[in-house]
C-alpha atoms as a PDB file:
ATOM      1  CA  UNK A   1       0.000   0.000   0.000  1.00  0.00           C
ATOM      2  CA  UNK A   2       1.353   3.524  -1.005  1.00  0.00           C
ATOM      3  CA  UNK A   3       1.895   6.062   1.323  1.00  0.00           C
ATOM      4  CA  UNK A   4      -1.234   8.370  -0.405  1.00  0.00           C
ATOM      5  CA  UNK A   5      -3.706   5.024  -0.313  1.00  0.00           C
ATOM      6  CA  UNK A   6      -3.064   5.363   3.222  1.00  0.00           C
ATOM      7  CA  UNK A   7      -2.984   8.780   4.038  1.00  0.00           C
ATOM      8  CA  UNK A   8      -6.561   8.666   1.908  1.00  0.00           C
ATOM      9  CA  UNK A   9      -7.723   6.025   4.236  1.00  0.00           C
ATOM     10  CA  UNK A  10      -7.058   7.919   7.304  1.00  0.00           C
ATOM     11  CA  UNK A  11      -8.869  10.838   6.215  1.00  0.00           C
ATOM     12  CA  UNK A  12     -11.879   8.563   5.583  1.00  0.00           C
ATOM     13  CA  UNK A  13     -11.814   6.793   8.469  1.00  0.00           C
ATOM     14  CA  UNK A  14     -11.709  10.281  10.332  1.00  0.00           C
ATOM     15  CA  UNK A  15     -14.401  11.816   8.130  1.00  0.00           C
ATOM     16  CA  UNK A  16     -16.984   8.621   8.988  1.00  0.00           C
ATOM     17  CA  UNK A  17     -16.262   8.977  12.545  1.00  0.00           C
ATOM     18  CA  UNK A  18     -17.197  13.021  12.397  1.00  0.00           C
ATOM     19  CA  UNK A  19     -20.326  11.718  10.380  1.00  0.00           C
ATOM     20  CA  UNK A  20     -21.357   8.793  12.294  1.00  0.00           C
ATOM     21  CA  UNK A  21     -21.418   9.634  16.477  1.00  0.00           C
ATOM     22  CA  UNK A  22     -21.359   6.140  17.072  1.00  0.00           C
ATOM     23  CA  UNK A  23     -18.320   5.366  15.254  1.00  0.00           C
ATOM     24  CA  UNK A  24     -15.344   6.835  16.895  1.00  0.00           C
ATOM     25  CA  UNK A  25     -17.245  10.013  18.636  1.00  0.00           C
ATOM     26  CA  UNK A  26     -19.264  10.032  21.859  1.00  0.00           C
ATOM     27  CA  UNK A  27     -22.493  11.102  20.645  1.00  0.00           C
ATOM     28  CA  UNK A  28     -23.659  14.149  22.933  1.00  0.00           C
ATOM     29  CA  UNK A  29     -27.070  11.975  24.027  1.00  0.00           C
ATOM     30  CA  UNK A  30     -24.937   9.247  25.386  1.00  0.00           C
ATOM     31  CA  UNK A  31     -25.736   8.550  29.138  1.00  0.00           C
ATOM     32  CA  UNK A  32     -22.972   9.884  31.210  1.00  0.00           C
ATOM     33  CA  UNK A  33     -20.378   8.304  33.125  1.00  0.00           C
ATOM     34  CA  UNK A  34     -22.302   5.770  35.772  1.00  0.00           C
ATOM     35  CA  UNK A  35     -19.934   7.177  38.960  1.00  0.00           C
ATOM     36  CA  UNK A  36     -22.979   9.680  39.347  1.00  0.00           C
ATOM     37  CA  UNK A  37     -25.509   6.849  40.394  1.00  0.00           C
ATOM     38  CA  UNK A  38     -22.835   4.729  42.131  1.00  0.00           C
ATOM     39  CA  UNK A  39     -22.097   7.779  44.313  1.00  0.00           C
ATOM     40  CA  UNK A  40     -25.949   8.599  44.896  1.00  0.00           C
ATOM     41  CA  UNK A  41     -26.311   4.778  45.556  1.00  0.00           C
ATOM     42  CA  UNK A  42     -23.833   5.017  48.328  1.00  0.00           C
ATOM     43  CA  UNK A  43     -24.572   8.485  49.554  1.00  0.00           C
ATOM     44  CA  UNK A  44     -28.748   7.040  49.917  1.00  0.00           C
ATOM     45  CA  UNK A  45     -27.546   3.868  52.119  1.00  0.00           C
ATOM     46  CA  UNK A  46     -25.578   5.629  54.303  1.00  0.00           C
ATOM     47  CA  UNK A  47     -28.306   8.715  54.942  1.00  0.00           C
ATOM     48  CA  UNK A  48     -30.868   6.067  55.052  1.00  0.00           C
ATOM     49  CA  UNK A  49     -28.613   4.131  57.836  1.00  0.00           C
ATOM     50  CA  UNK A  50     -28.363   7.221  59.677  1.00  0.00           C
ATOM     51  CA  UNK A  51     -32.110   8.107  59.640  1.00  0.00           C
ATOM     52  CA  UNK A  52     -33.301   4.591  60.963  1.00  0.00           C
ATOM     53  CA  UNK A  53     -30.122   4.495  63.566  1.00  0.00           C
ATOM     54  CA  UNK A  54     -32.112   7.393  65.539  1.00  0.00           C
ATOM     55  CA  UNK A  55     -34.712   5.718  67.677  1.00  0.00           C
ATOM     56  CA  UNK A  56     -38.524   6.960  67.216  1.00  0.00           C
ATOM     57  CA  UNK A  57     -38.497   8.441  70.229  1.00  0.00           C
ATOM     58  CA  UNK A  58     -35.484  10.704  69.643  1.00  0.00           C
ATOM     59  CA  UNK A  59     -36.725  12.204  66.129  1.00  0.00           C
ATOM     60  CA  UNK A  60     -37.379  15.037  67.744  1.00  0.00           C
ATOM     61  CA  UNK A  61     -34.384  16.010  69.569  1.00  0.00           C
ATOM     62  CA  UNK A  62     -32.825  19.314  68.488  1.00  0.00           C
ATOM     63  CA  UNK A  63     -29.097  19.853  69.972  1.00  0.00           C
ATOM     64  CA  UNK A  64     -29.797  23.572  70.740  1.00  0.00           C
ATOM     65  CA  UNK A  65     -33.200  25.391  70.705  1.00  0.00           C
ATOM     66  CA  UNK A  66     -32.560  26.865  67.197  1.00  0.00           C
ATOM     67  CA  UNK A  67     -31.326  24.034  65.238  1.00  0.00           C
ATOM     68  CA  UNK A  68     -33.428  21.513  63.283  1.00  0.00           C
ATOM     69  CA  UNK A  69     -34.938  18.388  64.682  1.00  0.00           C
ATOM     70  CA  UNK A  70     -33.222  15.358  63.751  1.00  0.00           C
ATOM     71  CA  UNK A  71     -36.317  14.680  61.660  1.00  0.00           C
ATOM     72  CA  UNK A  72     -36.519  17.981  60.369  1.00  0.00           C
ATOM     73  CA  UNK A  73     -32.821  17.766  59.068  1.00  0.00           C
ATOM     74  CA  UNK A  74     -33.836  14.328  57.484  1.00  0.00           C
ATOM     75  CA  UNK A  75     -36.546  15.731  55.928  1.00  0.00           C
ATOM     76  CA  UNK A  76     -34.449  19.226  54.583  1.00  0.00           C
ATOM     77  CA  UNK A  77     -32.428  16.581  53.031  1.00  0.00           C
ATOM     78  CA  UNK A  78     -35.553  14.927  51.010  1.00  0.00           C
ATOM     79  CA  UNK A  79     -37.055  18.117  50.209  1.00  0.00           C
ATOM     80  CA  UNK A  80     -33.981  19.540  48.910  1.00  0.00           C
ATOM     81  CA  UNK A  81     -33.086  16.101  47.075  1.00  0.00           C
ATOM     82  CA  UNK A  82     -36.535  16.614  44.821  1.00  0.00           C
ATOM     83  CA  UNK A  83     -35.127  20.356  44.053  1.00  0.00           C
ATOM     84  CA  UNK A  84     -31.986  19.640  43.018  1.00  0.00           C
ATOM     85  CA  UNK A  85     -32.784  16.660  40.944  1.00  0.00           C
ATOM     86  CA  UNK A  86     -36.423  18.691  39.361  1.00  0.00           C
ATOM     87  CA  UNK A  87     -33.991  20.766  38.498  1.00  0.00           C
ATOM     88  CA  UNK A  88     -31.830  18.467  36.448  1.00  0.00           C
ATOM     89  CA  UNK A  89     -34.571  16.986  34.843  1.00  0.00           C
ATOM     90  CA  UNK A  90     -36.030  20.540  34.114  1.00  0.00           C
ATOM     91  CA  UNK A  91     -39.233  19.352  35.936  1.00  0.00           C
ATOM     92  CA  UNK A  92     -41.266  20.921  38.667  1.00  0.00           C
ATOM     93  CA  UNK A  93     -40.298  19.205  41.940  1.00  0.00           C
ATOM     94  CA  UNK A  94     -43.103  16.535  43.085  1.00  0.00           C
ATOM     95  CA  UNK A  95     -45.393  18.109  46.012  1.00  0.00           C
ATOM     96  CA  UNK A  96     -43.836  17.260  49.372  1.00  0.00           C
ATOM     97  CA  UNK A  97     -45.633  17.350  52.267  1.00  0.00           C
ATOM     98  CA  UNK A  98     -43.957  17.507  55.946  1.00  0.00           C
ATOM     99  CA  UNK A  99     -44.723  14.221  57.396  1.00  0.00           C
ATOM    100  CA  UNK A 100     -43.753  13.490  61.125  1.00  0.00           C
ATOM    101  CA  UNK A 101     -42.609  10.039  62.701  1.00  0.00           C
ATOM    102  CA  UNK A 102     -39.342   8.085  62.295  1.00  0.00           C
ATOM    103  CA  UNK A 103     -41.530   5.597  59.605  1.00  0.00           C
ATOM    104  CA  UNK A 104     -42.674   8.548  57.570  1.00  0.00           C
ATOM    105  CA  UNK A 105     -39.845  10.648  57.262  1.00  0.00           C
ATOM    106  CA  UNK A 106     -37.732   7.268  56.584  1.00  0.00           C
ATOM    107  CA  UNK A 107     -40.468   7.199  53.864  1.00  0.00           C
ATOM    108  CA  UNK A 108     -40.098  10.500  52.616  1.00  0.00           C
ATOM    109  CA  UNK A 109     -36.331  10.239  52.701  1.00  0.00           C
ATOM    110  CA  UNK A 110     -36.158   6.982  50.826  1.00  0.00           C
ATOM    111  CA  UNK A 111     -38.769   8.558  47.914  1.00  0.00           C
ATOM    112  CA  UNK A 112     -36.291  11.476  47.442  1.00  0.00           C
ATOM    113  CA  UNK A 113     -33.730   8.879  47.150  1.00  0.00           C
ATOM    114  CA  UNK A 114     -35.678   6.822  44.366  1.00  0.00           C
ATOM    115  CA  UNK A 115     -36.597  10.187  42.480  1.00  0.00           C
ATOM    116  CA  UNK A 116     -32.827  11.556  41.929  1.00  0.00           C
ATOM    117  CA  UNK A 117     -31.762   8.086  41.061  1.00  0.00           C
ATOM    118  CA  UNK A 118     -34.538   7.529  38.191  1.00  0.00           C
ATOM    119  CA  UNK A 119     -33.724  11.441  37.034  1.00  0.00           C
ATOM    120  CA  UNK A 120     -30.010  10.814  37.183  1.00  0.00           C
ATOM    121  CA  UNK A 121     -30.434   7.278  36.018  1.00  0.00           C
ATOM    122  CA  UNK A 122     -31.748   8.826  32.816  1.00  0.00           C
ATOM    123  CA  UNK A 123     -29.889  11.742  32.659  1.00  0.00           C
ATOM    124  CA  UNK A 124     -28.158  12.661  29.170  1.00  0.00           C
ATOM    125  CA  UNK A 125     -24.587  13.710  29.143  1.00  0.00           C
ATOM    126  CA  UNK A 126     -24.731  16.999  27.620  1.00  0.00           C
ATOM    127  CA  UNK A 127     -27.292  17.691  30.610  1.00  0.00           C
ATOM    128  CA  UNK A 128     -24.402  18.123  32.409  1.00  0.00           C
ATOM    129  CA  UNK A 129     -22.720  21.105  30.560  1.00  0.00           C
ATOM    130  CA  UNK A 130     -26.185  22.452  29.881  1.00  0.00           C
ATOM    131  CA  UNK A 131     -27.662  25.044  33.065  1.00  0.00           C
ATOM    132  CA  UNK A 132     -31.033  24.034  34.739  1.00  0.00           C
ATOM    133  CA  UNK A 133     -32.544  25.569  37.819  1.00  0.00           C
ATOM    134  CA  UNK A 134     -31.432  24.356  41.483  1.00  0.00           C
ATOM    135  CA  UNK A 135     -31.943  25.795  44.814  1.00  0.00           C
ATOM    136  CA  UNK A 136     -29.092  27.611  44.747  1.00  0.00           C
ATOM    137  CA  UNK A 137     -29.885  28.621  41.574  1.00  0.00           C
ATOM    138  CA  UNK A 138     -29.466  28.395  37.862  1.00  0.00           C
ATOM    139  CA  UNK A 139     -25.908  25.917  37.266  1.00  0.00           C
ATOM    140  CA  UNK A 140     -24.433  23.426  34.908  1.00  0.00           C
ATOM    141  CA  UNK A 141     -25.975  19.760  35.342  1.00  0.00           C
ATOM    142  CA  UNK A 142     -22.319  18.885  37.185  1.00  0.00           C
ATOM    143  CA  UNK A 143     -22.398  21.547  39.130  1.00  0.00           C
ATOM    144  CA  UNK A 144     -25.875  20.573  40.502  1.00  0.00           C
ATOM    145  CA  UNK A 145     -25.078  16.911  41.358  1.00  0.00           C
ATOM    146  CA  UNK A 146     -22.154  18.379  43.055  1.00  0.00           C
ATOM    147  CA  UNK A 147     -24.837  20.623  44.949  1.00  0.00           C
ATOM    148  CA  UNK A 148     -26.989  17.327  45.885  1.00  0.00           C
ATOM    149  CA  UNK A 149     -24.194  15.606  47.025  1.00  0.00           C
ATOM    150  CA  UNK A 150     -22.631  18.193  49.111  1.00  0.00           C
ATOM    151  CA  UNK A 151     -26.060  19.340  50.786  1.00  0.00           C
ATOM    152  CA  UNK A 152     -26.910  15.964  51.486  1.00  0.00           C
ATOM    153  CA  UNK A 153     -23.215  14.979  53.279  1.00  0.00           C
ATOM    154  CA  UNK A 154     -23.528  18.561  55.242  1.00  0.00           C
ATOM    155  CA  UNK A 155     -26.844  17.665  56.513  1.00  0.00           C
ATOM    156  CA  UNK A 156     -26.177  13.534  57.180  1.00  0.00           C
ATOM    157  CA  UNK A 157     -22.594  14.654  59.124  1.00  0.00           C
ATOM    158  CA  UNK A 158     -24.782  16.798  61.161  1.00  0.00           C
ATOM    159  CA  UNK A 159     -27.379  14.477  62.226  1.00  0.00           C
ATOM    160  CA  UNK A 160     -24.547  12.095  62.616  1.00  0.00           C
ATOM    161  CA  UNK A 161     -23.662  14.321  66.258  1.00  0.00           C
ATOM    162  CA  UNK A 162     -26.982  13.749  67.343  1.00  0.00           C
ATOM    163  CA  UNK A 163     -27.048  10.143  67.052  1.00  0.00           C
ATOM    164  CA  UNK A 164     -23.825  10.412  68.646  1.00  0.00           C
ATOM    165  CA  UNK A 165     -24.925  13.055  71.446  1.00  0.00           C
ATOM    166  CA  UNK A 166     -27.702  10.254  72.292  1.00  0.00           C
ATOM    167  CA  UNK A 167     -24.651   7.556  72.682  1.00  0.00           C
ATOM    168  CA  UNK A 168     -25.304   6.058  68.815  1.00  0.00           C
ATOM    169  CA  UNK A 169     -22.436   4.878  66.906  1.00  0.00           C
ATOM    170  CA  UNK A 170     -23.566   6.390  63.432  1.00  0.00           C
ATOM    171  CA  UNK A 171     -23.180   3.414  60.093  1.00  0.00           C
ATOM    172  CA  UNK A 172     -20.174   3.384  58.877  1.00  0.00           C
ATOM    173  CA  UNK A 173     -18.901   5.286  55.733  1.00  0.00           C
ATOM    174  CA  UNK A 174     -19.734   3.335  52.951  1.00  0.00           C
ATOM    175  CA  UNK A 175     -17.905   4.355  49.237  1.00  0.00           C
END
Protein backbone atom coordinates (compact mmCIF):
# COMPACT_ATOMS: atom_id res chain seq x y z
CA UNK A 1 0.00 0.00 0.00
CA UNK A 2 1.35 3.52 -1.01
CA UNK A 3 1.90 6.06 1.32
CA UNK A 4 -1.23 8.37 -0.41
CA UNK A 5 -3.71 5.02 -0.31
CA UNK A 6 -3.06 5.36 3.22
CA UNK A 7 -2.98 8.78 4.04
CA UNK A 8 -6.56 8.67 1.91
CA UNK A 9 -7.72 6.02 4.24
CA UNK A 10 -7.06 7.92 7.30
CA UNK A 11 -8.87 10.84 6.21
CA UNK A 12 -11.88 8.56 5.58
CA UNK A 13 -11.81 6.79 8.47
CA UNK A 14 -11.71 10.28 10.33
CA UNK A 15 -14.40 11.82 8.13
CA UNK A 16 -16.98 8.62 8.99
CA UNK A 17 -16.26 8.98 12.54
CA UNK A 18 -17.20 13.02 12.40
CA UNK A 19 -20.33 11.72 10.38
CA UNK A 20 -21.36 8.79 12.29
CA UNK A 21 -21.42 9.63 16.48
CA UNK A 22 -21.36 6.14 17.07
CA UNK A 23 -18.32 5.37 15.25
CA UNK A 24 -15.34 6.83 16.89
CA UNK A 25 -17.25 10.01 18.64
CA UNK A 26 -19.26 10.03 21.86
CA UNK A 27 -22.49 11.10 20.65
CA UNK A 28 -23.66 14.15 22.93
CA UNK A 29 -27.07 11.97 24.03
CA UNK A 30 -24.94 9.25 25.39
CA UNK A 31 -25.74 8.55 29.14
CA UNK A 32 -22.97 9.88 31.21
CA UNK A 33 -20.38 8.30 33.13
CA UNK A 34 -22.30 5.77 35.77
CA UNK A 35 -19.93 7.18 38.96
CA UNK A 36 -22.98 9.68 39.35
CA UNK A 37 -25.51 6.85 40.39
CA UNK A 38 -22.83 4.73 42.13
CA UNK A 39 -22.10 7.78 44.31
CA UNK A 40 -25.95 8.60 44.90
CA UNK A 41 -26.31 4.78 45.56
CA UNK A 42 -23.83 5.02 48.33
CA UNK A 43 -24.57 8.48 49.55
CA UNK A 44 -28.75 7.04 49.92
CA UNK A 45 -27.55 3.87 52.12
CA UNK A 46 -25.58 5.63 54.30
CA UNK A 47 -28.31 8.71 54.94
CA UNK A 48 -30.87 6.07 55.05
CA UNK A 49 -28.61 4.13 57.84
CA UNK A 50 -28.36 7.22 59.68
CA UNK A 51 -32.11 8.11 59.64
CA UNK A 52 -33.30 4.59 60.96
CA UNK A 53 -30.12 4.49 63.57
CA UNK A 54 -32.11 7.39 65.54
CA UNK A 55 -34.71 5.72 67.68
CA UNK A 56 -38.52 6.96 67.22
CA UNK A 57 -38.50 8.44 70.23
CA UNK A 58 -35.48 10.70 69.64
CA UNK A 59 -36.72 12.20 66.13
CA UNK A 60 -37.38 15.04 67.74
CA UNK A 61 -34.38 16.01 69.57
CA UNK A 62 -32.83 19.31 68.49
CA UNK A 63 -29.10 19.85 69.97
CA UNK A 64 -29.80 23.57 70.74
CA UNK A 65 -33.20 25.39 70.70
CA UNK A 66 -32.56 26.86 67.20
CA UNK A 67 -31.33 24.03 65.24
CA UNK A 68 -33.43 21.51 63.28
CA UNK A 69 -34.94 18.39 64.68
CA UNK A 70 -33.22 15.36 63.75
CA UNK A 71 -36.32 14.68 61.66
CA UNK A 72 -36.52 17.98 60.37
CA UNK A 73 -32.82 17.77 59.07
CA UNK A 74 -33.84 14.33 57.48
CA UNK A 75 -36.55 15.73 55.93
CA UNK A 76 -34.45 19.23 54.58
CA UNK A 77 -32.43 16.58 53.03
CA UNK A 78 -35.55 14.93 51.01
CA UNK A 79 -37.06 18.12 50.21
CA UNK A 80 -33.98 19.54 48.91
CA UNK A 81 -33.09 16.10 47.07
CA UNK A 82 -36.53 16.61 44.82
CA UNK A 83 -35.13 20.36 44.05
CA UNK A 84 -31.99 19.64 43.02
CA UNK A 85 -32.78 16.66 40.94
CA UNK A 86 -36.42 18.69 39.36
CA UNK A 87 -33.99 20.77 38.50
CA UNK A 88 -31.83 18.47 36.45
CA UNK A 89 -34.57 16.99 34.84
CA UNK A 90 -36.03 20.54 34.11
CA UNK A 91 -39.23 19.35 35.94
CA UNK A 92 -41.27 20.92 38.67
CA UNK A 93 -40.30 19.20 41.94
CA UNK A 94 -43.10 16.53 43.08
CA UNK A 95 -45.39 18.11 46.01
CA UNK A 96 -43.84 17.26 49.37
CA UNK A 97 -45.63 17.35 52.27
CA UNK A 98 -43.96 17.51 55.95
CA UNK A 99 -44.72 14.22 57.40
CA UNK A 100 -43.75 13.49 61.12
CA UNK A 101 -42.61 10.04 62.70
CA UNK A 102 -39.34 8.08 62.29
CA UNK A 103 -41.53 5.60 59.60
CA UNK A 104 -42.67 8.55 57.57
CA UNK A 105 -39.84 10.65 57.26
CA UNK A 106 -37.73 7.27 56.58
CA UNK A 107 -40.47 7.20 53.86
CA UNK A 108 -40.10 10.50 52.62
CA UNK A 109 -36.33 10.24 52.70
CA UNK A 110 -36.16 6.98 50.83
CA UNK A 111 -38.77 8.56 47.91
CA UNK A 112 -36.29 11.48 47.44
CA UNK A 113 -33.73 8.88 47.15
CA UNK A 114 -35.68 6.82 44.37
CA UNK A 115 -36.60 10.19 42.48
CA UNK A 116 -32.83 11.56 41.93
CA UNK A 117 -31.76 8.09 41.06
CA UNK A 118 -34.54 7.53 38.19
CA UNK A 119 -33.72 11.44 37.03
CA UNK A 120 -30.01 10.81 37.18
CA UNK A 121 -30.43 7.28 36.02
CA UNK A 122 -31.75 8.83 32.82
CA UNK A 123 -29.89 11.74 32.66
CA UNK A 124 -28.16 12.66 29.17
CA UNK A 125 -24.59 13.71 29.14
CA UNK A 126 -24.73 17.00 27.62
CA UNK A 127 -27.29 17.69 30.61
CA UNK A 128 -24.40 18.12 32.41
CA UNK A 129 -22.72 21.11 30.56
CA UNK A 130 -26.19 22.45 29.88
CA UNK A 131 -27.66 25.04 33.06
CA UNK A 132 -31.03 24.03 34.74
CA UNK A 133 -32.54 25.57 37.82
CA UNK A 134 -31.43 24.36 41.48
CA UNK A 135 -31.94 25.79 44.81
CA UNK A 136 -29.09 27.61 44.75
CA UNK A 137 -29.89 28.62 41.57
CA UNK A 138 -29.47 28.40 37.86
CA UNK A 139 -25.91 25.92 37.27
CA UNK A 140 -24.43 23.43 34.91
CA UNK A 141 -25.98 19.76 35.34
CA UNK A 142 -22.32 18.88 37.19
CA UNK A 143 -22.40 21.55 39.13
CA UNK A 144 -25.87 20.57 40.50
CA UNK A 145 -25.08 16.91 41.36
CA UNK A 146 -22.15 18.38 43.05
CA UNK A 147 -24.84 20.62 44.95
CA UNK A 148 -26.99 17.33 45.89
CA UNK A 149 -24.19 15.61 47.02
CA UNK A 150 -22.63 18.19 49.11
CA UNK A 151 -26.06 19.34 50.79
CA UNK A 152 -26.91 15.96 51.49
CA UNK A 153 -23.21 14.98 53.28
CA UNK A 154 -23.53 18.56 55.24
CA UNK A 155 -26.84 17.66 56.51
CA UNK A 156 -26.18 13.53 57.18
CA UNK A 157 -22.59 14.65 59.12
CA UNK A 158 -24.78 16.80 61.16
CA UNK A 159 -27.38 14.48 62.23
CA UNK A 160 -24.55 12.09 62.62
CA UNK A 161 -23.66 14.32 66.26
CA UNK A 162 -26.98 13.75 67.34
CA UNK A 163 -27.05 10.14 67.05
CA UNK A 164 -23.82 10.41 68.65
CA UNK A 165 -24.92 13.06 71.45
CA UNK A 166 -27.70 10.25 72.29
CA UNK A 167 -24.65 7.56 72.68
CA UNK A 168 -25.30 6.06 68.82
CA UNK A 169 -22.44 4.88 66.91
CA UNK A 170 -23.57 6.39 63.43
CA UNK A 171 -23.18 3.41 60.09
CA UNK A 172 -20.17 3.38 58.88
CA UNK A 173 -18.90 5.29 55.73
CA UNK A 174 -19.73 3.33 52.95
CA UNK A 175 -17.90 4.36 49.24
Amino acid sequence: MTLRVLLLAVAAAFAMSALAPGIGAQSTTAQPSPEYAQHLAALGKLTMGVAEAMPQVQYDFRPDPPSMSFGEQMLHIAQTNYGYCAGLADAKAPAFQPVTGKEAVIGSLRESFAYCSSVIGKMAADQLNTTHSSPDGVLRGREILLALFVHVAHHRGQTEIYLRDKGIAPPSFIF
